[in-house]
Protein backbone atom coordinates (compact mmCIF):
# COMPACT_ATOMS: atom_id res chain seq x y z
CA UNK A 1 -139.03 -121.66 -40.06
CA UNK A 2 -137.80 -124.39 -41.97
CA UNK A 3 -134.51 -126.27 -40.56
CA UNK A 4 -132.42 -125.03 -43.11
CA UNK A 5 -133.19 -121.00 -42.29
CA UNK A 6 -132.68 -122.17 -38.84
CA UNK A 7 -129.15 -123.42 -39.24
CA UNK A 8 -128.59 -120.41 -41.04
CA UNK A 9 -129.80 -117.84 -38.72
CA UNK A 10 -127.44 -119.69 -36.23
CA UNK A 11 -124.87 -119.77 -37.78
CA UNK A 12 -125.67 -115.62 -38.76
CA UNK A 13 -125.68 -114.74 -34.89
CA UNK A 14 -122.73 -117.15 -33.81
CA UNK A 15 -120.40 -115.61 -36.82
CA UNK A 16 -121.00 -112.43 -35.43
CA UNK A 17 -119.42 -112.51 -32.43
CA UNK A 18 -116.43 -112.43 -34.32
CA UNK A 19 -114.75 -109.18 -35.29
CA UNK A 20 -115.18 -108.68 -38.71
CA UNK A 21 -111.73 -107.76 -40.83
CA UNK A 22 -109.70 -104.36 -41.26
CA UNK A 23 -109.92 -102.58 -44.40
CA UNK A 24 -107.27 -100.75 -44.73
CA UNK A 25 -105.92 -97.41 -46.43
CA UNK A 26 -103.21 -96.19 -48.18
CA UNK A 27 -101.94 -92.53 -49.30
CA UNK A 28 -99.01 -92.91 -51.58
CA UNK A 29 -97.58 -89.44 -51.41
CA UNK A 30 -94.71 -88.22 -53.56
CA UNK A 31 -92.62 -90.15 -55.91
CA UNK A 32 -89.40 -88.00 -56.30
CA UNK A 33 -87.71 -86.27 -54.07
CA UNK A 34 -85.24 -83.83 -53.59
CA UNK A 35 -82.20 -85.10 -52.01
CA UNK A 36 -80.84 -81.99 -50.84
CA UNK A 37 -80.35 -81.97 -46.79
CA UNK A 38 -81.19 -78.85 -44.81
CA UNK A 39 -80.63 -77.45 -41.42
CA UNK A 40 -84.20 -78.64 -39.79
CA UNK A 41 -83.88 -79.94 -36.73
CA UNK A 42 -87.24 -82.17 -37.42
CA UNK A 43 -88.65 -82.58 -40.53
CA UNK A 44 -91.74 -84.18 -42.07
CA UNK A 45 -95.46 -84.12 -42.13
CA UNK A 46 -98.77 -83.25 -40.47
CA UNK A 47 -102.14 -85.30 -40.95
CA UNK A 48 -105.53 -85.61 -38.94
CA UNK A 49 -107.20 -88.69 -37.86
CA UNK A 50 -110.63 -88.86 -39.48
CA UNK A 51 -111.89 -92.07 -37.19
CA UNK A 52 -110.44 -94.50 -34.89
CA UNK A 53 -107.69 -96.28 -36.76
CA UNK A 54 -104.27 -97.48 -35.92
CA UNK A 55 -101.06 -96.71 -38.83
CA UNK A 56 -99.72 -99.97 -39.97
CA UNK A 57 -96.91 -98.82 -41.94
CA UNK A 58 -94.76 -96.40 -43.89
CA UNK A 59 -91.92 -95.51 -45.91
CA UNK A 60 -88.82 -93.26 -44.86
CA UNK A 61 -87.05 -91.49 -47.82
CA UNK A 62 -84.04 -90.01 -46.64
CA UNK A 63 -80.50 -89.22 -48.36
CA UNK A 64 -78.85 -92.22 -47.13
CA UNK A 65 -75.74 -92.91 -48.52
CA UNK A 66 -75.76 -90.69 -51.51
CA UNK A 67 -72.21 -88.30 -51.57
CA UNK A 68 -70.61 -91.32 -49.42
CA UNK A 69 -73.13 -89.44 -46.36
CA UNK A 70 -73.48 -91.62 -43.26
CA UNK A 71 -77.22 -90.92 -41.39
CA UNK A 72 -78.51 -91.87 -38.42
CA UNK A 73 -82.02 -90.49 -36.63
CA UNK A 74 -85.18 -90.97 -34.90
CA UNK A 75 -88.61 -91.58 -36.45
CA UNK A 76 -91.59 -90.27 -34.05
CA UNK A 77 -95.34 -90.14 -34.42
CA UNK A 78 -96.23 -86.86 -32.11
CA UNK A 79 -100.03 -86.30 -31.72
CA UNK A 80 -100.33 -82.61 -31.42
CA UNK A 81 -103.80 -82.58 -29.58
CA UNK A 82 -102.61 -84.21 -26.85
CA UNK A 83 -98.88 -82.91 -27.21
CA UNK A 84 -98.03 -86.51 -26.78
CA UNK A 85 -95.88 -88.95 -28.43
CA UNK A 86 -97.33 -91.98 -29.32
CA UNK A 87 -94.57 -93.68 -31.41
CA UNK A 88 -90.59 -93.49 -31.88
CA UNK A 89 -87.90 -95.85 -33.66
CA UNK A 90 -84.30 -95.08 -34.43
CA UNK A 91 -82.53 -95.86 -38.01
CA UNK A 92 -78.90 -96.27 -38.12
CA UNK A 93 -76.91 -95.97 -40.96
CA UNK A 94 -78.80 -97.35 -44.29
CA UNK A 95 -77.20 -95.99 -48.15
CA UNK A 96 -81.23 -97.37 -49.27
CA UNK A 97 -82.94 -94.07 -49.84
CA UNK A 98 -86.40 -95.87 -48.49
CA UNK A 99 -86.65 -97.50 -45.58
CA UNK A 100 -89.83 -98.91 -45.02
CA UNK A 101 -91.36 -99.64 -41.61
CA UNK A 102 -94.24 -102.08 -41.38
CA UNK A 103 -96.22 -104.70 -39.03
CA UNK A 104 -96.83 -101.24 -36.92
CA UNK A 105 -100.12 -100.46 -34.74
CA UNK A 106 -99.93 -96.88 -33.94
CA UNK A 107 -103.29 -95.99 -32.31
CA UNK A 108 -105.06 -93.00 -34.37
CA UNK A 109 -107.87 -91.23 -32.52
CA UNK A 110 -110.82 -89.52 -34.53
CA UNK A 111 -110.05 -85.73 -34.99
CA UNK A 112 -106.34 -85.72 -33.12
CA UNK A 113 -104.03 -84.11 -34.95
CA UNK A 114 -100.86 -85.68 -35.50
CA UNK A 115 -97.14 -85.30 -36.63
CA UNK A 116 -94.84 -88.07 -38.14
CA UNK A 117 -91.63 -86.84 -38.03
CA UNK A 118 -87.99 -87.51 -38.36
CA UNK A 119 -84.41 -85.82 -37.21
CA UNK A 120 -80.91 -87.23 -37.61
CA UNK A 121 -77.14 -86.10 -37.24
CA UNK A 122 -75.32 -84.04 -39.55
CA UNK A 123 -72.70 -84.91 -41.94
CA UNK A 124 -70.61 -81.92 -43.57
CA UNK A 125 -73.01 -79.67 -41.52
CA UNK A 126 -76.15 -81.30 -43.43
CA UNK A 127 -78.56 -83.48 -42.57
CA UNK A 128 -80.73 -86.96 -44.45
CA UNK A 129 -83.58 -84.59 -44.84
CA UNK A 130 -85.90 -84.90 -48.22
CA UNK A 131 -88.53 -82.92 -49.38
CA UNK A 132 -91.22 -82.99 -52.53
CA UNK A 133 -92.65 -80.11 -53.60
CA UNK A 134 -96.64 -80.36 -53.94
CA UNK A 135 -99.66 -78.19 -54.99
CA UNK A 136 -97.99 -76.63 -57.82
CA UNK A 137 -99.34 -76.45 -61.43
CA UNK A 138 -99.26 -80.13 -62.97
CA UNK A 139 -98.30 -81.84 -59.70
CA UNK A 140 -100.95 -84.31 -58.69
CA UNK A 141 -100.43 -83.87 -55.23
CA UNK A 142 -102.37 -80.76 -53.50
CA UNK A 143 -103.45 -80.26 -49.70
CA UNK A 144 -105.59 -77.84 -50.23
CA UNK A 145 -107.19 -78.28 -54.14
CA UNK A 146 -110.61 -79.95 -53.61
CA UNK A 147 -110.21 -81.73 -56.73
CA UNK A 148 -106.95 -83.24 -55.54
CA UNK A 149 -108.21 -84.28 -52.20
CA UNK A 150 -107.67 -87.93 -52.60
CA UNK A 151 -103.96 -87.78 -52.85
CA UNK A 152 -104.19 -86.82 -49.43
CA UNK A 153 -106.43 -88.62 -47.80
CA UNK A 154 -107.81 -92.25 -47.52
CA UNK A 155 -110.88 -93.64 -45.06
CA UNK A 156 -108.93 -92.99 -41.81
CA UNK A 157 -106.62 -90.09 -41.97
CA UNK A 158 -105.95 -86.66 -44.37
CA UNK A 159 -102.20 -85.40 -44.51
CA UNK A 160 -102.95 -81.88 -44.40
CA UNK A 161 -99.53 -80.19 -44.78
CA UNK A 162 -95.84 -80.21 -44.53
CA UNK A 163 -93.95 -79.91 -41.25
CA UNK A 164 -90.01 -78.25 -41.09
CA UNK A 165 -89.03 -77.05 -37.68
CA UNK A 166 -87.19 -74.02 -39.40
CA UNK A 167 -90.36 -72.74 -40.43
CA UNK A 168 -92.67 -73.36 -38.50
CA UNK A 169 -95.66 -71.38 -38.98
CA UNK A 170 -94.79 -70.24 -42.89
CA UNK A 171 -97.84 -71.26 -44.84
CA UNK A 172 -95.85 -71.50 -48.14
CA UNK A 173 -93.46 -74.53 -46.87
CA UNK A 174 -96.36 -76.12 -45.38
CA UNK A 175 -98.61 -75.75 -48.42
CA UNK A 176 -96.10 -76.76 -50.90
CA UNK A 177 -93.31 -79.33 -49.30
CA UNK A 178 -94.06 -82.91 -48.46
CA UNK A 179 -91.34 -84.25 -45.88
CA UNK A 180 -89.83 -87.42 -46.07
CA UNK A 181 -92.75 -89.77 -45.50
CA UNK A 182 -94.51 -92.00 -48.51
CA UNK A 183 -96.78 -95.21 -48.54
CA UNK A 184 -98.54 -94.70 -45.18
CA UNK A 185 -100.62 -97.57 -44.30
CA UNK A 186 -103.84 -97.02 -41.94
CA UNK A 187 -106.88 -99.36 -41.11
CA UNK A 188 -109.89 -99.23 -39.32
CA UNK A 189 -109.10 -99.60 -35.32
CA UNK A 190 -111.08 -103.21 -34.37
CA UNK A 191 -113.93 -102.28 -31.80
CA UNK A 192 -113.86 -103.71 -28.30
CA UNK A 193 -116.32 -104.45 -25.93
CA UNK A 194 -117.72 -101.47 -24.21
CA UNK A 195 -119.17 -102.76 -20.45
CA UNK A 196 -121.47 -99.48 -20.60
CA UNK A 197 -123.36 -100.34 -23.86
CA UNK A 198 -126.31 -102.88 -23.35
CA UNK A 199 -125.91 -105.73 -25.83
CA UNK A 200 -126.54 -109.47 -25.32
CA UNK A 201 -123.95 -111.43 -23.76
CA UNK A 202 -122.16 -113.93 -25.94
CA UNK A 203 -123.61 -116.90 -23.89
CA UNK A 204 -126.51 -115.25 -24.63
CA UNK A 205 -127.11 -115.23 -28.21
CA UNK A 206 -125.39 -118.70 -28.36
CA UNK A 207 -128.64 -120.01 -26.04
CA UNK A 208 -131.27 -117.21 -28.50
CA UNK A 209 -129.43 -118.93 -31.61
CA UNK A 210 -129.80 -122.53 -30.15
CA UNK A 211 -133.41 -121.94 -29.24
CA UNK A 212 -134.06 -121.31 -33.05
CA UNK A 213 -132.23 -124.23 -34.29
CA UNK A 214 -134.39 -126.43 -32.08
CA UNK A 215 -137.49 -124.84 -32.98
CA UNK A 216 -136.82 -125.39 -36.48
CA UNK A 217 -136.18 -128.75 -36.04
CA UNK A 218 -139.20 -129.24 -34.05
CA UNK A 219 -141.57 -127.73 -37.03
CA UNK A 220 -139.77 -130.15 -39.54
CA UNK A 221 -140.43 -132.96 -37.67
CA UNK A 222 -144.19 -132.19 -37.43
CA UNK A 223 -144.29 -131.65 -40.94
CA UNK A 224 -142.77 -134.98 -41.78
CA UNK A 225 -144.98 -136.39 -39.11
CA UNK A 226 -147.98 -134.66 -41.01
CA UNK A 227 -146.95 -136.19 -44.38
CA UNK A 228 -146.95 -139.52 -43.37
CA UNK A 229 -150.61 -139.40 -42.24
C-alpha cells in the first residue's frame, strides 16, 4: 500500500463517521383550486409514510381574504396509526391564498398512516376551506391510476386520498378531492446511533485508519531506502 492509498483510505473511514446529507422529496399536488368554503369541520389530506423521514415543509391554500372573508385556524399533522398528533400551528388572519410553512421536522415513521389537516372559524356561516378535484379524465393528478402514481408520491411518503370530516368514509370525495395542502417537502430521517448494533467505535476506526497510514508510510520508506542501494 503505497502512501498515497493510505492517506486515502484514511481519510475514506474518518469521512464516514459523518452523516452523509438528506435528499429530499417533493409532491407538488394541485395547482388550482376551488375557492368555495364548505361546512367541514376538518379538511385536507391523507398520505402514508413509506420510510423513516421527517416533513420539512408545505403550502396552505385557503380562501383568505377573497369576498373581504377574515380566516383564522389550526394546521395539524395527526398520525392515524398511532391516533396521535404529532404536529399543530395556528394561522391568523392572512388575504394570501398560500401560506407556506417551512424549516419544519415532523418525524414520519415507515408505514404510519398519517393526516395533515386544517379547520378554521366561519365567516357568513362558511369556512377558508379549498379543494381540487383529482383523478378525473385529463387531470394529471390520480391516487389510484398506476400510471399517475408519481404525482402522488416521492421517496418517503404517498398521499393516498382526500380527507373531509363531512364525509368521512365516502370513497368518491376521497378518490377525487385534494384538500388544501400543496408543495409538501419530505427527506430522508438522518440515522442515529443504535447501542444494540455492533459496529466499531469511532475511536476505533480513527486508531484502524491511523494504523494504515503508518503502515503505508513505513513501506514507502523501505522502498526509497531500497532505491538508494
Amino acid at each position: 500500500m503505497n502512501r498515497i492509498a493510505s492517506v486515502a483510505l484514511a481519510a475514506l473511514v474518518l469521512g464516514g463517521l459523518g452523516a452523509g446529507p438528506s435528499i429530499a422529496g417533493t409532491i407538488a399536488g394541485p395547482t388550482t383550486f376551488n375557492h368555495v368554503g364548505g361546512s367541514d369541520q376538518w379538511w385536507g389530506i391523507q398520505f402514508k409514510a413509506l420510510q423513516d423521514s421527517d416533513l420539512v415543509a408545505f403550502t396552505f391554500n385557503h380562501r383568505g381574504g377573497i369576498g373581504g372573508a377574515k380566516f383564522n385556524g389550526t394546521i395539524k399533522v395527526v398520525d392515524v396509526t398511532n391516533n396521535s398528533t404529532v404536529f399543530t400551528t395556528t394561522y391568523g388572519n392572512n388575504p394570501n391564498p398560500q401560506i407556506l410553512f417551512n424549516n419544519l421536522s415532523v418525524q414520519l415513521n415507515a408505514g404510519d398512516q398519517y393526516q395533515l389537516l386544517a379547520t378554521s372559524n366561519r365567516v357568513s356561516n362558511t369556512n377558508d376551506e379549498v379543494y381540487a378535484t383529482v383523478g378525473t379524465v385529463g387531470s394529471p393528478i390520480s391516487y389510484t391510476d398506476p400510471a399517475r402514481i408519481g404525482s402522488v408520491k416521492n421517496g418517503e411518503i404517498q398521499v393516498t386520498n382526500g380527507v373531509f370530516s363531512n364525509f368521512p368514509n365516502s370513497n368518491f370525495y376521497k378518490n377525487t378531492y385534494w384538500g388544501a395542502f400543496t408543495n409538501l417537502v419530505t427527506q430522508v430521517r438522518q440515522q442515529t446511533f443504535d447501542p444494540n448494533t455492533a459496529v466499531p467505535e469511532p475511536a476505533s476506526l480513527i486508531t484502524m485508519a491511523v494504523g494504515f497510514v503508518g503502515l503505508g508510510l513505513a513501506r514507502w520508506k523501505r522502498s526509497r531506502t531500497v532505491v538508494r542501494k
